[in-house]
Each structure stands twice: as C-alpha cells, then as structure tokens.
Protein backbone atom coordinates (compact mmCIF):
# COMPACT_ATOMS: atom_id res chain seq x y z
CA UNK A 1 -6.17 20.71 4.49
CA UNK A 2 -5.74 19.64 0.84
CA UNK A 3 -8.38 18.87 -0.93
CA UNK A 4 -7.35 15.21 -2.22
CA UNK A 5 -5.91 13.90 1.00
CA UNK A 6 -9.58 15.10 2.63
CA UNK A 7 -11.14 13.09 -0.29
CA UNK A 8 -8.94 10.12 0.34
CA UNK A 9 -9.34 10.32 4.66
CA UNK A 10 -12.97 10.05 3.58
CA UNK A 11 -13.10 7.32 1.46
CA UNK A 12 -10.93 5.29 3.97
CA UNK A 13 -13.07 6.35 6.42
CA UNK A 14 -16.57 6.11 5.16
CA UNK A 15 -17.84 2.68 4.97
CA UNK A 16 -16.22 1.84 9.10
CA UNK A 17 -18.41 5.01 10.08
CA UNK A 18 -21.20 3.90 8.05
CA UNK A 19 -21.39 0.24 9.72
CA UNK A 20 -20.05 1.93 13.15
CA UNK A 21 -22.99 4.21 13.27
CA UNK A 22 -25.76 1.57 12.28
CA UNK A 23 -24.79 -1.43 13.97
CA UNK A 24 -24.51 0.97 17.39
CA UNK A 25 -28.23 2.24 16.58
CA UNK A 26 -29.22 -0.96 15.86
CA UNK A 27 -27.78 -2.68 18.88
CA UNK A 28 -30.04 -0.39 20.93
CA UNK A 29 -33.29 -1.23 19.57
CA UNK A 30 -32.13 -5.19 19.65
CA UNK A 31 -31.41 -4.77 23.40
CA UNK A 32 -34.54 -2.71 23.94
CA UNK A 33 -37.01 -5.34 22.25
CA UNK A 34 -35.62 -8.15 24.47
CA UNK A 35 -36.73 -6.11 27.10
CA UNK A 36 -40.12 -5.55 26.18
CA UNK A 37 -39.90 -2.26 23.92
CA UNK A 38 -40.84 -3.13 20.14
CA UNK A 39 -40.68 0.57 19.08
CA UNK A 40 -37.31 0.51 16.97
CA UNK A 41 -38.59 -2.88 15.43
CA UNK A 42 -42.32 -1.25 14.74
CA UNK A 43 -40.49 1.83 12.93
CA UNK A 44 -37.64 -0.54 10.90
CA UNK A 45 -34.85 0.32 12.64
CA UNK A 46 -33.69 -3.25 13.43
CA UNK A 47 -31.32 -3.54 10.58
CA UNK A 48 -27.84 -2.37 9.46
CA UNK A 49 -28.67 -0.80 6.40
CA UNK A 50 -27.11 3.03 7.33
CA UNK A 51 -29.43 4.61 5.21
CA UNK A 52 -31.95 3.98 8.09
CA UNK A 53 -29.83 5.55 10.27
CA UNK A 54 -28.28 8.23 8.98
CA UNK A 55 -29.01 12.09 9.84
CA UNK A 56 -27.99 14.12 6.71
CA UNK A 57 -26.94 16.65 8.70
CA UNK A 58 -25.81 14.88 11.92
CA UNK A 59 -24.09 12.16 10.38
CA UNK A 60 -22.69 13.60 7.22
CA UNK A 61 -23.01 17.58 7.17
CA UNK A 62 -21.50 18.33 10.51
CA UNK A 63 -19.01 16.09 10.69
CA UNK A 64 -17.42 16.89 7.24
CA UNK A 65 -17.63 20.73 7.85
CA UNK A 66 -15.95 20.41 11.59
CA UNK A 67 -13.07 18.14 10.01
CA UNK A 68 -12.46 20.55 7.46
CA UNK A 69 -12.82 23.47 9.61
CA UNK A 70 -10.90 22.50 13.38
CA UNK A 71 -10.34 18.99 12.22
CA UNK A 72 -12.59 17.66 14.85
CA UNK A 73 -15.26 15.28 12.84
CA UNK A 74 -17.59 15.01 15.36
CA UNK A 75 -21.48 13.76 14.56
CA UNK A 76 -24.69 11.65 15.41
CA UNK A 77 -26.61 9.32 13.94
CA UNK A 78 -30.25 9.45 14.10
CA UNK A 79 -30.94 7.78 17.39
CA UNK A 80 -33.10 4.48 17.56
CA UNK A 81 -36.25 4.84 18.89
CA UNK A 82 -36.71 3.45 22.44
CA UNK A 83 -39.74 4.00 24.64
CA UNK A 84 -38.42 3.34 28.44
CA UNK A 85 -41.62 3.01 29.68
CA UNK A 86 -42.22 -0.23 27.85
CA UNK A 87 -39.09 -2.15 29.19
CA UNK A 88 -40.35 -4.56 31.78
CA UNK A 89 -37.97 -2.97 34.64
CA UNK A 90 -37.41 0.49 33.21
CA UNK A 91 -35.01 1.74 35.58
CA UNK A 92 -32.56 -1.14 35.46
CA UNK A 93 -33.09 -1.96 31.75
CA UNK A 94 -32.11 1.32 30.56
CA UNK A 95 -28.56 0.98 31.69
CA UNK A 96 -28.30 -2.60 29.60
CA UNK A 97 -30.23 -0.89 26.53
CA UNK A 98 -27.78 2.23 26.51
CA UNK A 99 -24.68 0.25 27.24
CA UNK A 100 -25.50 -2.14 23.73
CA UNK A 101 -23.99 0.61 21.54
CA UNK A 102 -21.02 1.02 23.05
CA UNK A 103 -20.91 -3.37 23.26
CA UNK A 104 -21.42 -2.85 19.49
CA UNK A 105 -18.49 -1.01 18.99
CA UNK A 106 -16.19 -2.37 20.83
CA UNK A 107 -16.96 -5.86 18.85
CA UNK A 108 -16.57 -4.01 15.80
CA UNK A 109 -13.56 -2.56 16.28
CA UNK A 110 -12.13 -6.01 17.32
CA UNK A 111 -13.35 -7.45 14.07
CA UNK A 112 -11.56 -5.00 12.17
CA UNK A 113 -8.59 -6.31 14.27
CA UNK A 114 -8.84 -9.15 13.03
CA UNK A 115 -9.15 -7.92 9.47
CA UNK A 116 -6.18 -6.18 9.65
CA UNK A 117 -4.42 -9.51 11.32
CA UNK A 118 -5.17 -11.70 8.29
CA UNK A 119 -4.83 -9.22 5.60
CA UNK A 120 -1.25 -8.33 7.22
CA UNK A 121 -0.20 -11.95 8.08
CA UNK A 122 -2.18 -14.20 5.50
CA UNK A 123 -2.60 -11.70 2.24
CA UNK A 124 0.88 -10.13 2.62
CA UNK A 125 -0.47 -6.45 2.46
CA UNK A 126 1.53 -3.57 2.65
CA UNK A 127 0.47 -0.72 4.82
CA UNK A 128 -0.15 1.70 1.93
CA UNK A 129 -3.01 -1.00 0.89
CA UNK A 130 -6.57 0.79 0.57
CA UNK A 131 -8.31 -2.34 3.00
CA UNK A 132 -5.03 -1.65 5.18
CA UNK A 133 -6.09 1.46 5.54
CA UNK A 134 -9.96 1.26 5.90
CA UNK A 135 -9.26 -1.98 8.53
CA UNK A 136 -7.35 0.13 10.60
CA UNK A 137 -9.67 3.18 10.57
CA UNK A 138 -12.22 0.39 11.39
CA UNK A 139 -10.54 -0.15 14.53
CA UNK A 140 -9.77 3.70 15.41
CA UNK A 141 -13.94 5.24 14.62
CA UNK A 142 -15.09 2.31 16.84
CA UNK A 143 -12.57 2.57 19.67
CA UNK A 144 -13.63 6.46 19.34
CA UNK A 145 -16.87 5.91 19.79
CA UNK A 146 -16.86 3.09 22.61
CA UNK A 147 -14.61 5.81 24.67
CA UNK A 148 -16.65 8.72 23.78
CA UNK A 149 -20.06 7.27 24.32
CA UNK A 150 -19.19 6.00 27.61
CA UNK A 151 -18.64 9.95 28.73
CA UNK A 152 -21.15 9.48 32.32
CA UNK A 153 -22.89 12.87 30.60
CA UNK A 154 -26.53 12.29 29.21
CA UNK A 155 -27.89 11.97 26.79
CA UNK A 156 -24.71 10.34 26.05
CA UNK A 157 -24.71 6.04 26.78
CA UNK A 158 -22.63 6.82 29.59
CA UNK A 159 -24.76 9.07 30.82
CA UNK A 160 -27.38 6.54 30.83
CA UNK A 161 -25.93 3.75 32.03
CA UNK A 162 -24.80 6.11 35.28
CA UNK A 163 -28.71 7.34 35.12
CA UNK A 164 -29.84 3.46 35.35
CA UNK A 165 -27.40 2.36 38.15
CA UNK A 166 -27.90 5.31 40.21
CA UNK A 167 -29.99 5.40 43.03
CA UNK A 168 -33.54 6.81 42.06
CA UNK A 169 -33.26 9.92 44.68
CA UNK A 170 -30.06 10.88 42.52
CA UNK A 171 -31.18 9.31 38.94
CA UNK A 172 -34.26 12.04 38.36
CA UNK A 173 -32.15 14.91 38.50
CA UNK A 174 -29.09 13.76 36.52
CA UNK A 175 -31.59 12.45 34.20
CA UNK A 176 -32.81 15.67 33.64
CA UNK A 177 -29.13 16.61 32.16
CA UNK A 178 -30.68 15.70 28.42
CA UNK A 179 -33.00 18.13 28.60
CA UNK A 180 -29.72 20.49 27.82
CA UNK A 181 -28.43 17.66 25.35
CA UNK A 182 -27.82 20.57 22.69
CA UNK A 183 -25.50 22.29 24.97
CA UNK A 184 -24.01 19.29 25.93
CA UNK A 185 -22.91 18.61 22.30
CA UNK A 186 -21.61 21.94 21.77
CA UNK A 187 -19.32 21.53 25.21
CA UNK A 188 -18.07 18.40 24.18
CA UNK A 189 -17.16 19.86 20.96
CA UNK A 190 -14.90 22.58 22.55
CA UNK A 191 -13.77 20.45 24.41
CA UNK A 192 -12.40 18.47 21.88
CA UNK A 193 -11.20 21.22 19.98
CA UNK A 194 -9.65 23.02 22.89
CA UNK A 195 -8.29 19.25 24.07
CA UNK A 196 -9.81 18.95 27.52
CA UNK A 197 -11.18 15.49 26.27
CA UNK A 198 -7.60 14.36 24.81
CA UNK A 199 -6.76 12.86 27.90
CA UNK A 200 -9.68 11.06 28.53
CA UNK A 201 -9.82 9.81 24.77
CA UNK A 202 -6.48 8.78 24.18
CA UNK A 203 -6.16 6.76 27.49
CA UNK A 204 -9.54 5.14 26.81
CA UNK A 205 -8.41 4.27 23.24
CA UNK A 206 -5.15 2.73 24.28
CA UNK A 207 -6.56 0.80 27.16
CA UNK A 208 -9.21 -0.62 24.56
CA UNK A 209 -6.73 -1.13 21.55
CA UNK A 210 -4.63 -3.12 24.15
CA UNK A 211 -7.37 -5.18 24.91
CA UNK A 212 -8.24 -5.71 21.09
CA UNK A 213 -4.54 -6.54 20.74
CA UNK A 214 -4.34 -9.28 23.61
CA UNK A 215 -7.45 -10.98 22.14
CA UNK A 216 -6.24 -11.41 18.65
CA UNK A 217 -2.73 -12.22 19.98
CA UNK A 218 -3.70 -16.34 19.82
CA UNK A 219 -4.27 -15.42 15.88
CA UNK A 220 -1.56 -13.70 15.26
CA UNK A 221 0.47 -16.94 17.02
CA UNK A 222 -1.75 -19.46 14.53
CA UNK A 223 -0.78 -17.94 11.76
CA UNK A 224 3.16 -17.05 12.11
C-alpha cells in the first residue's frame, strides 16, 4: 500500500472510529446504570471523550498494523466496565445492556447519513471533498461495527444478547464461550482475511445502509 494514500485512509477515517468506538462503550455503561450497575459511571466511563476509551494497542496498534499488513483493520476498544451481578434482573438485562452498542452505531451511522445528505444537497460538495469523505466513512465503520458486533459469538454483543435470551439450561454453557474470547478474535480475524465473514458482512451492511437510506429519503425529498 502506498504510504500517502494509507496516511490519507487514516485521516478520513480517524475521527468516525474515534466517536464510533466511544459512543458504543459509552452506550453500554448508560444502559447498564439504568439497570442498576453504576460501575462504568464510578470509573468515568460515561462520556465520549475517546481518550477514555481507547486501548493503545487494541484500538490503534493492531488495527493499523493488520490494515497495512492483510488490509483487514480489525480492533477493540477498551470495554466499559459492567458488573452483571448488579443489574436488577441480570439475566434479561444483559441482552438490553450488550445490544446498546450496536443501537449506538447504527444511530451513528444514520447521522452521518444525514451529514452526507446536506453537505451533498445543501453545501453543493463534490465527492472528492475531505467531510465527503469522512461522512461517508462515518456511515461505512458504524454499519461495520453494528454487523460485526451482532456476530451470536461471545464475548461479542451478539453473543450476549443470544446468552441473555437463551434459556438458562443452554445460556451457562454458551456463556462460557468468552472464556476463549482470545481465540475467538484470532478466528474472526482469519476469517476475515480468508473471507468466510464477507458474506455475512456485506449482506448485513447493505440491508442496514438500505435502511439508513429509506429513513433519510423524506430529507433528501425536503430539500430537492
């Protein structure tokens, strides 16, 4: 890859996977404290500043090596704190606590929509534009990670949600799945690079950039 389209992708890219990152984190520990868990607002955590959420080598390290290396820029952020056995109805509660970062995204990718929308139709810009750009990789990190998240595999927010709807009999044992969370990363990464996930990715990003499209459709009629 050359070096100054790398520099560029990441400068497009670096303030929606900033935001994308924290607001998901943060959306946890919101959801979690309505149910009766205070932990992520005890430790600071409640807040969109990234720099309280960011693992240097999770969030930045990793994922700029594997872009640069098999072009797959996969990462974490550090995860908000969240103590299950606080929540008033642990079980139950976990699903809606885990399924707030995903919410998140999906939210913020349709607000980037909408950027894009009024920049396009009400600024005039061109698609070479810089805010073009970093609107529309807005859109793409947080459709990413609202369709990757949502894998049913813990510790992934999928894998939680399944954990919390399950019956209990069958929730232990899948539950159990994080304990291998490391090897769980490392098999959705070859996945990804081998494209066993492509599938399942691009299908889930469509079906979600068709839904971002349909709601921003009303907009797009206001302002032709």
């Amino acid at each position: 890859m050359d070096i100054d389209s790398f520099v560029q992708t990441a400068t497009v890219y670096a303030i929606p996977v900033l935001f994308a990152i924290s607001l998901h984190e943060a959306a946890h520990g919101y959801v979690a404290r309505y149910f009766g868990d205070p932990t992520a607002a005890n430790e600071g955590r409640l807040t969109v500043n990234p720099l309280k959420h960011i693992d240097p080598f999770g969030t930045i390290i990793l994922p700029l090596a594997l872009a640069w290396t098999i072009g797959v820029p996969f990462g974490f952020a550090k995860p908000v704190p969240v103590d299950y056995g606080r929540l008033r109805n642990p079980k139950k509660q976990m699903a809606f606590v885990a399924a707030a970062g995903p919410a998140a995204n999906f939210l913020m990718g349709l607000a980037w929509m909408i950027l894009w929308v009024v920049l396009i139709q009400v600024f005039h810009a061109d698609q070479g534009n810089f805010f073009i750009k970093m609107a529309e990789a807005g859109w793409m990190v947080n459709a990413v990670m609202f369709v990757f998240n949502l894998i049913p595999l813990p510790p992934l927010d999928g894998g939680r949600i399944v954990t919390g709807i399950l019956p209990m009999s069958l929730a232990r044992p899948y539950a159990r799945i994080e304990r291998y969370s490391m090897f769980v990363f490392i098999g959705l990464i070859l996945g990804m690079y081998f494209g066993l996930l492509n599938g399942f990715l691009i299908r889930g990003m469509y079906a979600v950039h068709v839904i971002w499209q349909t709601l921003v459709y009303p907009l797009q009629l206001l302002f032709n």
